[in-house]
Protein backbone atom coordinates (compact mmCIF):
# COMPACT_ATOMS: atom_id res chain seq x y z
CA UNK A 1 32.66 -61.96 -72.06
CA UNK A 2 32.86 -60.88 -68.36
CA UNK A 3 31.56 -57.52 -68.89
CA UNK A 4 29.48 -55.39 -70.71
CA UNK A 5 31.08 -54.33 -74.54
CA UNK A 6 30.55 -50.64 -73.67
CA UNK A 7 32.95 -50.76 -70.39
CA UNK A 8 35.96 -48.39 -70.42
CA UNK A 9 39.09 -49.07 -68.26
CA UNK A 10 39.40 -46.61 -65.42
CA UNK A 11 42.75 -45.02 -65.37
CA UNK A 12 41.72 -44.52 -61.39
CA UNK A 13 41.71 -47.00 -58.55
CA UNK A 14 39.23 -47.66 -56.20
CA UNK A 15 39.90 -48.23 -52.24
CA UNK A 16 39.85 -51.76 -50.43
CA UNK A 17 35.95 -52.29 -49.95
CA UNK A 18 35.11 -52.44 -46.74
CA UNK A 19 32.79 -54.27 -44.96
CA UNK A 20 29.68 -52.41 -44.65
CA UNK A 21 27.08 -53.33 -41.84
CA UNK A 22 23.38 -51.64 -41.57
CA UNK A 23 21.73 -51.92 -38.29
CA UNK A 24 18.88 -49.95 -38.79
CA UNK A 25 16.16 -51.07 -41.20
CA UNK A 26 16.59 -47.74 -43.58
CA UNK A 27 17.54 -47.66 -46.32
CA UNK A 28 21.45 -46.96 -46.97
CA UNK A 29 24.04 -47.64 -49.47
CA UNK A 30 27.71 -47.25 -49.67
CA UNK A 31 29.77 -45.75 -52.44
CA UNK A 32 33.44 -44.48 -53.39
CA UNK A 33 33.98 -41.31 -54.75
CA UNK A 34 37.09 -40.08 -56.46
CA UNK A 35 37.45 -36.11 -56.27
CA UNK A 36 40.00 -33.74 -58.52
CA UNK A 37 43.03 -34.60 -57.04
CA UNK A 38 42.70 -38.49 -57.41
CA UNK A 39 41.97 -39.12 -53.66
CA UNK A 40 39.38 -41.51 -52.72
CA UNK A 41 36.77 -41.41 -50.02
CA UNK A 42 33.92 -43.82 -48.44
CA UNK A 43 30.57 -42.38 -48.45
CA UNK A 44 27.73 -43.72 -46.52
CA UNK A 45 24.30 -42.46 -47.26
CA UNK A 46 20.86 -43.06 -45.54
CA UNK A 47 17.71 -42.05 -46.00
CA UNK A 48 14.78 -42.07 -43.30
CA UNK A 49 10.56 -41.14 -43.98
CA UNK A 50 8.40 -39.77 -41.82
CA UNK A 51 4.11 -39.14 -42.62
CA UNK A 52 3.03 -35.66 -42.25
CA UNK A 53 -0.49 -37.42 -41.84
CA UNK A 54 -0.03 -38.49 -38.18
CA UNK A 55 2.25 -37.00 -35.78
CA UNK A 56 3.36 -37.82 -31.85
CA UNK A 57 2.11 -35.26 -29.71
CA UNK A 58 3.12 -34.34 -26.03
CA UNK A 59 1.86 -32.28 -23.34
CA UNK A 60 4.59 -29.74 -24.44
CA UNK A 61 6.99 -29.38 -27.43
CA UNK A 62 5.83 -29.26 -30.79
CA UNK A 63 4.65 -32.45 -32.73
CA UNK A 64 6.91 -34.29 -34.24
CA UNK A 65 5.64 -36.35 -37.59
CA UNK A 66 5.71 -40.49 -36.95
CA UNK A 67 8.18 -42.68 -38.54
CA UNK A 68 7.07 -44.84 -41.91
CA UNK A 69 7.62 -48.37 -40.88
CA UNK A 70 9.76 -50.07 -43.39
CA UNK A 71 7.51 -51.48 -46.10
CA UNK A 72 6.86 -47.49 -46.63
CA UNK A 73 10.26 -46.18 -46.99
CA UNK A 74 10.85 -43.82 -49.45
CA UNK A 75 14.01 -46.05 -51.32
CA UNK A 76 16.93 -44.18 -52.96
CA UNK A 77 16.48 -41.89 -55.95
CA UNK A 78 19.51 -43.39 -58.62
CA UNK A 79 18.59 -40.64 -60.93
CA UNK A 80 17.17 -37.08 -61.25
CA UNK A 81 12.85 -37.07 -60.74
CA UNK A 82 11.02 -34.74 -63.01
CA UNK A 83 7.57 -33.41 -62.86
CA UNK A 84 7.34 -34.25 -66.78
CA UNK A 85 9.99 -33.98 -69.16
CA UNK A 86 13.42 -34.71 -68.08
CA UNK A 87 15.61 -31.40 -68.09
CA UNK A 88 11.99 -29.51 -69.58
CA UNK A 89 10.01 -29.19 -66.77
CA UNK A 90 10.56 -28.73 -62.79
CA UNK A 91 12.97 -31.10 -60.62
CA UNK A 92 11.15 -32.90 -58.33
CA UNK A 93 13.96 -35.18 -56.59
CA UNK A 94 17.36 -35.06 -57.31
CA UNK A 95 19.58 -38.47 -57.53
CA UNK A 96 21.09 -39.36 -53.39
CA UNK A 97 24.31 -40.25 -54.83
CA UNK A 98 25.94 -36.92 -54.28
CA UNK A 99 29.38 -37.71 -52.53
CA UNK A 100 29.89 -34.40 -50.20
CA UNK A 101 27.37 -31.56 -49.26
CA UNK A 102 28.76 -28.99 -47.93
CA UNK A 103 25.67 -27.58 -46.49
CA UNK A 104 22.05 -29.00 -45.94
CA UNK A 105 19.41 -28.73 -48.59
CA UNK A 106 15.74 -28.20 -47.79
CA UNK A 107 13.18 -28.82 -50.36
CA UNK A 108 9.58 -28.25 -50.67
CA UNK A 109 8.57 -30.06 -53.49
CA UNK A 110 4.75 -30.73 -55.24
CA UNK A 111 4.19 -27.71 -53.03
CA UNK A 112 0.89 -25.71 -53.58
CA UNK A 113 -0.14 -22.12 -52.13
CA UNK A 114 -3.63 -22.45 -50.58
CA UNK A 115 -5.59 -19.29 -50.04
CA UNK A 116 -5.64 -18.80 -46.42
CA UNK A 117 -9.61 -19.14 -46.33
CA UNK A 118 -10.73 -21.41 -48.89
CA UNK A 119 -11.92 -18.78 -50.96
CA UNK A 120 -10.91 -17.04 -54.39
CA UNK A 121 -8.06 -14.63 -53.86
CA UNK A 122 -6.46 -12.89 -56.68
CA UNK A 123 -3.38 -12.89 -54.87
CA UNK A 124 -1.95 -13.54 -51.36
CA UNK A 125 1.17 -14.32 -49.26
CA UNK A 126 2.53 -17.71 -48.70
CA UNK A 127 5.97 -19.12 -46.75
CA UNK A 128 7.56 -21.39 -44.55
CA UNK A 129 10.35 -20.91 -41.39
CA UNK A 130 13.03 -23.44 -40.14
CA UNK A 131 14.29 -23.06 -37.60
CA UNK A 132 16.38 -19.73 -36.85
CA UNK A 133 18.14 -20.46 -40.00
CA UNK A 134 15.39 -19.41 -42.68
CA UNK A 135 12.28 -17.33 -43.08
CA UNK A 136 11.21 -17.27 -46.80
CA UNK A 137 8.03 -15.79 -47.85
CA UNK A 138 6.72 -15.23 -51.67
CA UNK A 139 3.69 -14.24 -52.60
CA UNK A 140 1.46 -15.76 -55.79
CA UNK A 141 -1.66 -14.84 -57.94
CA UNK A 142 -3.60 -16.61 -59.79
CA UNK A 143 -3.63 -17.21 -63.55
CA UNK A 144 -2.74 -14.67 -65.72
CA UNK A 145 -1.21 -13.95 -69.02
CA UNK A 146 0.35 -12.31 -71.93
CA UNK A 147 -2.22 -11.93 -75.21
CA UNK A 148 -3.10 -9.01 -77.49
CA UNK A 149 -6.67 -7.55 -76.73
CA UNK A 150 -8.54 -3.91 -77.09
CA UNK A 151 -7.13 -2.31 -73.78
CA UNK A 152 -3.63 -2.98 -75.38
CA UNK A 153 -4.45 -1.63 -78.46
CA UNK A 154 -3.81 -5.12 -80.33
CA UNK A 155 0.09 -5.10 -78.45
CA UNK A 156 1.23 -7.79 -76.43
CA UNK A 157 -0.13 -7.52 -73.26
CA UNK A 158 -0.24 -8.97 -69.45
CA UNK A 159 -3.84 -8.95 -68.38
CA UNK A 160 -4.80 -8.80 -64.56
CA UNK A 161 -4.29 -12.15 -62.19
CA UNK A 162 -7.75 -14.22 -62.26
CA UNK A 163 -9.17 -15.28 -58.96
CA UNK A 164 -8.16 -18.45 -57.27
CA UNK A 165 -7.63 -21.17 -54.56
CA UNK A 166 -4.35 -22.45 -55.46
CA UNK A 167 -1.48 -21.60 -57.39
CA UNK A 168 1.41 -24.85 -57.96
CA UNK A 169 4.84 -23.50 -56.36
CA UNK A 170 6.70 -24.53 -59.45
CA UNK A 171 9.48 -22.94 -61.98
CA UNK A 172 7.00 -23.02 -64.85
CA UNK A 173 4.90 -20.23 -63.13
CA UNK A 174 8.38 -18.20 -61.74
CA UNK A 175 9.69 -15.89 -64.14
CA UNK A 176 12.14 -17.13 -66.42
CA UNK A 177 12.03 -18.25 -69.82
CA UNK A 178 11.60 -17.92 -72.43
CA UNK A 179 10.66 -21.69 -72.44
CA UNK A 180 11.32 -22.69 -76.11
CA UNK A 181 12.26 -26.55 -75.54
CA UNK A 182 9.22 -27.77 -76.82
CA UNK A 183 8.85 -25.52 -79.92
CA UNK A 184 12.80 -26.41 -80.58
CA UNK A 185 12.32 -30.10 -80.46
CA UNK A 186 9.23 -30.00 -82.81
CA UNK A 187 11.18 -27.59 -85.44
CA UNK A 188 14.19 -30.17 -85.39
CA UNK A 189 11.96 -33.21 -85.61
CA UNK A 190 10.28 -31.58 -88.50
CA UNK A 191 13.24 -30.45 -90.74
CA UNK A 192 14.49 -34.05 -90.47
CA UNK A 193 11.71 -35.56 -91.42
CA UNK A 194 11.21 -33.23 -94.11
CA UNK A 195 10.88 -35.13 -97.06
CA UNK A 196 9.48 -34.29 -101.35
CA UNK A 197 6.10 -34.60 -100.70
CA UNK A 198 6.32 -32.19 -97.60
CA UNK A 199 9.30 -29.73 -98.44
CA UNK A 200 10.52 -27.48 -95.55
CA UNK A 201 13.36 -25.29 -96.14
CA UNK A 202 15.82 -26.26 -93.76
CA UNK A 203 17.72 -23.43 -93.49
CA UNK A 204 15.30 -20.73 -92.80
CA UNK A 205 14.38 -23.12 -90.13
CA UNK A 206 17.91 -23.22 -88.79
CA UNK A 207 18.51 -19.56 -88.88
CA UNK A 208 15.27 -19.06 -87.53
CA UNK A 209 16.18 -21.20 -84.32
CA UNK A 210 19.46 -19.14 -84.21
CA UNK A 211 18.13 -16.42 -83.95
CA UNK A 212 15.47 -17.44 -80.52
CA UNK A 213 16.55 -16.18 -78.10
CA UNK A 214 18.74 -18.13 -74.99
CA UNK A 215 16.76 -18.58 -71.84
CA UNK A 216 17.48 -17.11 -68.54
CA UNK A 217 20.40 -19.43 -67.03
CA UNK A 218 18.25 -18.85 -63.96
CA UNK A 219 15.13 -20.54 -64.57
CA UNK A 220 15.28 -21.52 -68.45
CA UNK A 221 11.89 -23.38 -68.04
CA UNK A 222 10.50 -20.48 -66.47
CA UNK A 223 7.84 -17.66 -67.99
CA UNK A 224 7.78 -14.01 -68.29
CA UNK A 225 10.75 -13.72 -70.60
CA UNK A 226 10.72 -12.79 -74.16
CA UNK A 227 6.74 -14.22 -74.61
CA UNK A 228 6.91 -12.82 -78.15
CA UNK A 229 9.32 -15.13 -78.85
CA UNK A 230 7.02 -17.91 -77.64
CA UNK A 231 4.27 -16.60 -80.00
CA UNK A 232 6.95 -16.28 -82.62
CA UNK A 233 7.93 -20.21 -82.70
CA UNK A 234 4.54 -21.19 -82.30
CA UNK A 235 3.95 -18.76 -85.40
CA UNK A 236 6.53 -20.83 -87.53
CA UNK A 237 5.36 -24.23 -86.13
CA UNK A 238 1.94 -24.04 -86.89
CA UNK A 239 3.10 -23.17 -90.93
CA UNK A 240 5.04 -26.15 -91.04
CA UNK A 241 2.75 -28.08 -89.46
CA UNK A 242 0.24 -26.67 -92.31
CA UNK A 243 1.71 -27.86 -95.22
CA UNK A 244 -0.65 -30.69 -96.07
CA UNK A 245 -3.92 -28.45 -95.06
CA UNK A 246 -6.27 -27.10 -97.12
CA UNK A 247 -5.70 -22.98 -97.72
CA UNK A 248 -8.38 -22.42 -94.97
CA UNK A 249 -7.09 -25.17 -92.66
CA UNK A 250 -3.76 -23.46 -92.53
CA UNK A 251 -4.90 -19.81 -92.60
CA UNK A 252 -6.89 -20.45 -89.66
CA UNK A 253 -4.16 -22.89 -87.71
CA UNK A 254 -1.92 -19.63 -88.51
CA UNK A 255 -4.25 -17.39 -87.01
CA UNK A 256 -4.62 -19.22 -83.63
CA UNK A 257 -0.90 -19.46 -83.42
CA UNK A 258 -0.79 -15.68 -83.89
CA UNK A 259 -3.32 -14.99 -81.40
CA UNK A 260 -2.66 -17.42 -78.54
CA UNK A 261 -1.85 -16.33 -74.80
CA UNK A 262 1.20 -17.14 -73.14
CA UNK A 263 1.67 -17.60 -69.19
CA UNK A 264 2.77 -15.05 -67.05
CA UNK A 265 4.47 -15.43 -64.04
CA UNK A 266 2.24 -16.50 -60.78
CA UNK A 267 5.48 -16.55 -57.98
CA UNK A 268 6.16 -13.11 -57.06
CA UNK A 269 8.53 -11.68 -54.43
CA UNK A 270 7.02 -10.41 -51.34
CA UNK A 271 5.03 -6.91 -51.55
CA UNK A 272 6.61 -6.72 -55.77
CA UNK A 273 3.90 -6.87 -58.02
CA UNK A 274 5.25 -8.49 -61.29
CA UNK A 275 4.71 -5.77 -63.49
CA UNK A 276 6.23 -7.00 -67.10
CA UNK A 277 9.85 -6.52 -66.25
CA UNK A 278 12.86 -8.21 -68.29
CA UNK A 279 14.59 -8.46 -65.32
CA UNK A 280 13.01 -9.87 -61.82
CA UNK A 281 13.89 -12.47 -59.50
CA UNK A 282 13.59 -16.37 -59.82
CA UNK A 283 11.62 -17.01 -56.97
CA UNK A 284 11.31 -20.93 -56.08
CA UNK A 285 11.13 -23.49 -52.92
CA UNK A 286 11.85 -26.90 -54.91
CA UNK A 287 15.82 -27.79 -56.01
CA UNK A 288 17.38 -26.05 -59.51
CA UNK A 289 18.41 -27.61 -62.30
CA UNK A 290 22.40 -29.44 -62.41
CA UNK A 291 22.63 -26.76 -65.52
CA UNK A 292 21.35 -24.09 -64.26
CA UNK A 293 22.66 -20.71 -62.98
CA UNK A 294 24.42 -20.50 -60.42
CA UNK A 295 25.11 -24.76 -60.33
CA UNK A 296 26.95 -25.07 -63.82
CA UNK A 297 29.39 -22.55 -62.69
CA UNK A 298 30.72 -24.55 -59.61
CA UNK A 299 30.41 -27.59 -61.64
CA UNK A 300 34.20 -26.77 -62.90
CA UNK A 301 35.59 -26.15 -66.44
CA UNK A 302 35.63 -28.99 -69.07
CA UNK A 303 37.18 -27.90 -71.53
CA UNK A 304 39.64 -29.71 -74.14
CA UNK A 305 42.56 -29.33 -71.15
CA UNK A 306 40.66 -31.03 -68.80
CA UNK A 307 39.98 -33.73 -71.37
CA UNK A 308 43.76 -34.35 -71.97
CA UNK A 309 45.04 -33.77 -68.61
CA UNK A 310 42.14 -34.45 -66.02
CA UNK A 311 39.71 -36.97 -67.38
CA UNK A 312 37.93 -38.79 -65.42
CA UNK A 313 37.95 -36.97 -62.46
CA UNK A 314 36.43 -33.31 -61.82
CA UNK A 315 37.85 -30.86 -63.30
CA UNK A 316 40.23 -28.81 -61.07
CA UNK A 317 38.08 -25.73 -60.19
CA UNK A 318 34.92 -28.07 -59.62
CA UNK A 319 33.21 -26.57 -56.04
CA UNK A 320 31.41 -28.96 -53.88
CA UNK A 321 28.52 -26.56 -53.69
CA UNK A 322 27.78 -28.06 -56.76
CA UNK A 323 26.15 -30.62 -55.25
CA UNK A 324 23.61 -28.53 -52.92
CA UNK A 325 20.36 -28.34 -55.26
CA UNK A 326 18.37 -25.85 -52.60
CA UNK A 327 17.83 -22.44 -53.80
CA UNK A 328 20.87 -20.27 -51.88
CA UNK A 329 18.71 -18.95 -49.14
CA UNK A 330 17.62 -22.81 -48.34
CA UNK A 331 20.78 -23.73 -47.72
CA UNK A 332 22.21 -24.03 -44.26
CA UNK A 333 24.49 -25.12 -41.74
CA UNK A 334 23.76 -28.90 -41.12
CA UNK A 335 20.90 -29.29 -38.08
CA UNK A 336 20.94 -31.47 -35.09
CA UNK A 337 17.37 -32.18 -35.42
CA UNK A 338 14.79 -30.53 -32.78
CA UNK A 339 14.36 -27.53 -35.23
CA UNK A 340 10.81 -26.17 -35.56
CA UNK A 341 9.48 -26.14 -38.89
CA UNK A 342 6.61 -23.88 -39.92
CA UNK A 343 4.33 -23.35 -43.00
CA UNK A 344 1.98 -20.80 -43.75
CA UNK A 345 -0.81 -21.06 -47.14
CA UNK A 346 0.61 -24.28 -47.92
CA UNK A 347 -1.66 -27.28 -46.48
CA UNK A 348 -5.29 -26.89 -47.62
CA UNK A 349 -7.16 -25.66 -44.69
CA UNK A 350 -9.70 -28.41 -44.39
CA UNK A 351 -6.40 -30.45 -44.17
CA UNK A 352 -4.28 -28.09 -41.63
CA UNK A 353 -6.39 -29.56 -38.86
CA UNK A 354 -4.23 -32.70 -38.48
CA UNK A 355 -1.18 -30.19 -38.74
CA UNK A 356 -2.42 -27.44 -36.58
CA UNK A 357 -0.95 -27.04 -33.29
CA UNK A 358 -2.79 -24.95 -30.53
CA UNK A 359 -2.39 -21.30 -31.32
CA UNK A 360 -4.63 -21.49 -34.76
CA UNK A 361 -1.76 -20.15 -36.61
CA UNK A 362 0.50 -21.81 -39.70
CA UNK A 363 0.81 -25.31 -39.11
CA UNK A 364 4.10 -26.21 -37.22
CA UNK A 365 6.06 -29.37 -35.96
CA UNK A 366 9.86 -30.13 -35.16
CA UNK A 367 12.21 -31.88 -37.36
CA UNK A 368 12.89 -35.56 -35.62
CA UNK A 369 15.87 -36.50 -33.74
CA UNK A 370 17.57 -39.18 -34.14
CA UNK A 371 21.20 -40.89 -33.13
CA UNK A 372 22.52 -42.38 -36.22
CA UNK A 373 26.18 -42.32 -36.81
CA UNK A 374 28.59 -44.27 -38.63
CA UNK A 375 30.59 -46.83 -36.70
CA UNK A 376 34.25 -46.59 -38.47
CA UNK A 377 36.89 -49.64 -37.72
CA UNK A 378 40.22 -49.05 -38.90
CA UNK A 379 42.66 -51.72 -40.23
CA UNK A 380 45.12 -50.86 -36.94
CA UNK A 381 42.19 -51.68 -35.01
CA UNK A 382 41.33 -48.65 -33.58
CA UNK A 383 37.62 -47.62 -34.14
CA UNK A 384 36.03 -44.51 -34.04
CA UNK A 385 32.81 -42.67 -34.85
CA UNK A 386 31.69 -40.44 -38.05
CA UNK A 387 28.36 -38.22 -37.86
CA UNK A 388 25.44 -39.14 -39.91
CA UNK A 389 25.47 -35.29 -41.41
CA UNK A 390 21.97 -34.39 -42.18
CA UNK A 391 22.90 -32.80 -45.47
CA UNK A 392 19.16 -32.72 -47.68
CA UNK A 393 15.62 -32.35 -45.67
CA UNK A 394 12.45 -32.93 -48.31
CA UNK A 395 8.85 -32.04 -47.55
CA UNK A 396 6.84 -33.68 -50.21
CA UNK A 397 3.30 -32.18 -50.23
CA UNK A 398 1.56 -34.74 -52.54
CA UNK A 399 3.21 -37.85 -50.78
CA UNK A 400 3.05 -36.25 -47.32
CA UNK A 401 6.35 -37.08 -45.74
CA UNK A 402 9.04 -35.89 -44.53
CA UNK A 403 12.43 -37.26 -46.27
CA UNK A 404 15.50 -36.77 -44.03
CA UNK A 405 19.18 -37.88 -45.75
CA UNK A 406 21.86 -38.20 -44.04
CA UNK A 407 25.37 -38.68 -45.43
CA UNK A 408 28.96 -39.60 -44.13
CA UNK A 409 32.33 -38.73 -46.43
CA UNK A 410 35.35 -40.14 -44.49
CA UNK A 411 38.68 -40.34 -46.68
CA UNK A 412 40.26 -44.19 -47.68
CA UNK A 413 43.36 -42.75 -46.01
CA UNK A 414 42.28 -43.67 -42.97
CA UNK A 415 42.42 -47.72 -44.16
CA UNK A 416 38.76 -48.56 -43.36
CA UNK A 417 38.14 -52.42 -42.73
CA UNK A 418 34.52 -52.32 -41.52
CA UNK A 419 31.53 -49.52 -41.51
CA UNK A 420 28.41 -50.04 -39.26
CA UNK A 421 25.06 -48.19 -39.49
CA UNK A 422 23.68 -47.64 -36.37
CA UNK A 423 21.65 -45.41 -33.78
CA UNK A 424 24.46 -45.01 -30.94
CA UNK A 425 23.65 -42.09 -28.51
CA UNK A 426 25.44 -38.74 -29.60
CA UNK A 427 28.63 -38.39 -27.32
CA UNK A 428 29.73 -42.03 -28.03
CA UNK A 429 32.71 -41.62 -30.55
CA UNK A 430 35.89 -41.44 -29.21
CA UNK A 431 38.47 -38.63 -29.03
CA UNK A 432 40.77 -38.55 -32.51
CA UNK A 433 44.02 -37.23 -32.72
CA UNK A 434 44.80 -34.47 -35.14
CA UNK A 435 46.29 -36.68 -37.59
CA UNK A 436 43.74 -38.84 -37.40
CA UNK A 437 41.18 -35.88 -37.77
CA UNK A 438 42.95 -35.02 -40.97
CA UNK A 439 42.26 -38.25 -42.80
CA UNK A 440 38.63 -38.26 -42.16
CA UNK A 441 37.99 -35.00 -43.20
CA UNK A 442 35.87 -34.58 -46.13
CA UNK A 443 36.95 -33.26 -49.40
CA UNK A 444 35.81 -29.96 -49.04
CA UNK A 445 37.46 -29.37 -45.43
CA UNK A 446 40.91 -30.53 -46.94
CA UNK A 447 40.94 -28.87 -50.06
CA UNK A 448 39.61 -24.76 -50.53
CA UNK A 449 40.09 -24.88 -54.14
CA UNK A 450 37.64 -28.20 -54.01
CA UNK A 451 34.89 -26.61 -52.11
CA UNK A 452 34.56 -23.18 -50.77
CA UNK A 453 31.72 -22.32 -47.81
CA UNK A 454 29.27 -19.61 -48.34
């Protein structure tokens, strides 16, 4: 056997590979992708790491953080990164093999909000600025959470934030929810290993877990949400759980179930006290779920039709802004490099020294510059240049680096025999003809009902 027993034959065909060349000692890697309408383009994808733990200073300018040398590259990501469990907790990285953006992503993950002094805070303001292109600031409190007490009169009831230091920028502690992933998994795993000696009646489990309800498409591993509900699973848990206890054992399991505190949300909007609403914004700085609102819409319809007339590629009405994973207002135009990056409450301040630039304000430095395009050589000979787009920008807190990816989508129209990597000065392509344009236009740029801009 030649290949693997679970192989399927593709009803699609790939392009001629071409050669594929990498100058520069970053990481890279070429791939094909086939988009709706069966048409087949060359990707080229990079990735370069920079340490926000020393950075090259000048006389003027801003800082700008130093390059990794190679043995501490940051390598690709060939799958989604969680913070625990996959599709239950907070995306952390998402996989590099997307084959179009059509705008740039920029992430702040394992990002904390620092008080601004060191000291205990009950809440205060944190944010960050690139560029001209976003100013974002939330503002975050410290622990707090639903539970039934006197002042509520033995109702469910949010108590007031408790004083502290730091508060994780993650969509466990934005409001969302209700969270019920956990709970469901144990209920499931329990009715089927229900057995004689441990009955469980299976179907008031089932319409139990029916009737939970669905989790905010915005932020379904969020908090805030329905926390009865949360009290309500835990309820029926801990009685299953209970069945081989002693009367006492069980009564009081039951009773802790009953009277245990759920998490409120910690990430407010600016100047909007979270008050108990049903409804209030998702507020995040790290990437959103594939299957989350409003991703899984521009994902496309599959749907039985697609299945018979579509399969394997994307379905028809599949939107390339699928594939941006930024929250909408991180999303922008792709930049040039040179842009100044700011960040306010979110180094420690016993830390922000080695940031700090001379004003004694939030710690700020420039995103790098750097001339990497894609040398293109045609089968007629002729070569040409395609940018390095820089289409996903990651500040990881915890690692400290900057992660810059940059991406190239040219179509297999164009007959590609050979693709370099390389740092050639900006200005060095040559002029293309329209025609020639055409071809090496991504998918979204040929195609509105593909991708659509914002």
């Amino acid at each position: 056997m030649n290949r693997p027993s679970h192989t399927l034959p593709s009803p699609l065909q790939s392009a001629p590979l071409p050669e594929v060349i990498n100058h520069t000692p970053w990481p890279s890697q070429y791939f094909q992708h086939i988009d709706q309408h069966g048409e087949v383009f060359h990707v080229m994808v990079s990735r370069t790491t920079y340490s926000l733990r020393e950075f090259n200073r000048t006389a003027v300018g801003l800082p700008t953080p130093t390059l990794l040398p190679p043995d501490h590259y940051f390598f690709f990501f060939d799958s989604d990164q969680f913070v625990g469990a996959v599709n239950a907790s907070s995306l952390v990285q998402e996989s590099d093999y997307a084959p179009f953006k059509p705008k740039c992503d920029v992430l702040l993950v394992n990002a904390i909000a620092h008080t601004p002094d060191g000291k205990e805070h009950r809440r205060w303001p944190v944010g960050f600025r690139f560029g001209d292109e976003i100013q974002k600031t939330l503002q975050v409190t410290g622990p707090r959470h639903f539970e039934r007490g006197i002042t509520s009169l033995g109702m469910l009831g949010m108590n007031e934030p408790q004083a502290a230091t730091q508060v994780p920028l993650c969509y466990e502690l934005a409001f969302g929810g209700p969270n019920l992933i956990a709970q469901k998994q144990a209920l499931t795993l329990l009715t089927e290993e229900a057995s004689t000696s441990q009955p469980v009646n299976i179907a008031a489990v089932h319409k139990f877990m029916e009737q939970l309800p669905s989790p905010l498409p915005e932020n379904p591993i969020g908090c805030g949400r329905e926390p009865q509900s949360l009290i309500d699973a835990g309820l029926v848990l801990a009685r299953l759980e209970s069945a081989a206890l002693s009367h006492q054992q069980a009564r009081e399991r039951e009773e802790a179930a009953r009277s245990s505190r759920r998490p409120a949300p910690q990430i407010e909007a600016l100047n909007r006290p979270y008050r108990g609403e049903s409804d209030y914004p998702v507020i995040g700085v790290g990437p959103i779920g594939r299957w989350w609102r409003p991703r899984l819409q521009l994902a496309g319809t599959y749907d039985a039709q697609w299945k018979q007339t579509q399969w394997p590629k994307s379905p028809l009405d599949h939107d390339y802004r699928y594939w941006n994973c930024a929250p909408e207002d991180q999303q922008i135009d792709y930049p040039q490099g040179g842009e100044e990056i700011a960040l306010a409450n979110l180094v420690l301040a016993s830390a922000a020294a080695t940031w700090q630039t001379r004003d004694g304000g939030p710690v700020r430095f420039a995103l790098p510059t750097q001339d990497l395009q894609l040398l293109v050589r045609l089968q007629v000979g002729v070569m040409m240049f395609a940018p390095m787009h820089i289409d996903t920008i990651v500040i990881d807190f915890k690692a400290a680096t900057l992660s810059i990816v940059r991406r190239a989508t040219l179509s297999a129209r164009t007959e590609v025999r050979q693709l370099e990597l390389g740092t050639w000065p900006a200005g060095t392509g040559m002029q293309l003809d329209e025609e020639m344009k055409s071809k090496a236009r991504p998918p979204s740029a040929n195609r509105k009902a593909g991708a659509h801009g914002r």
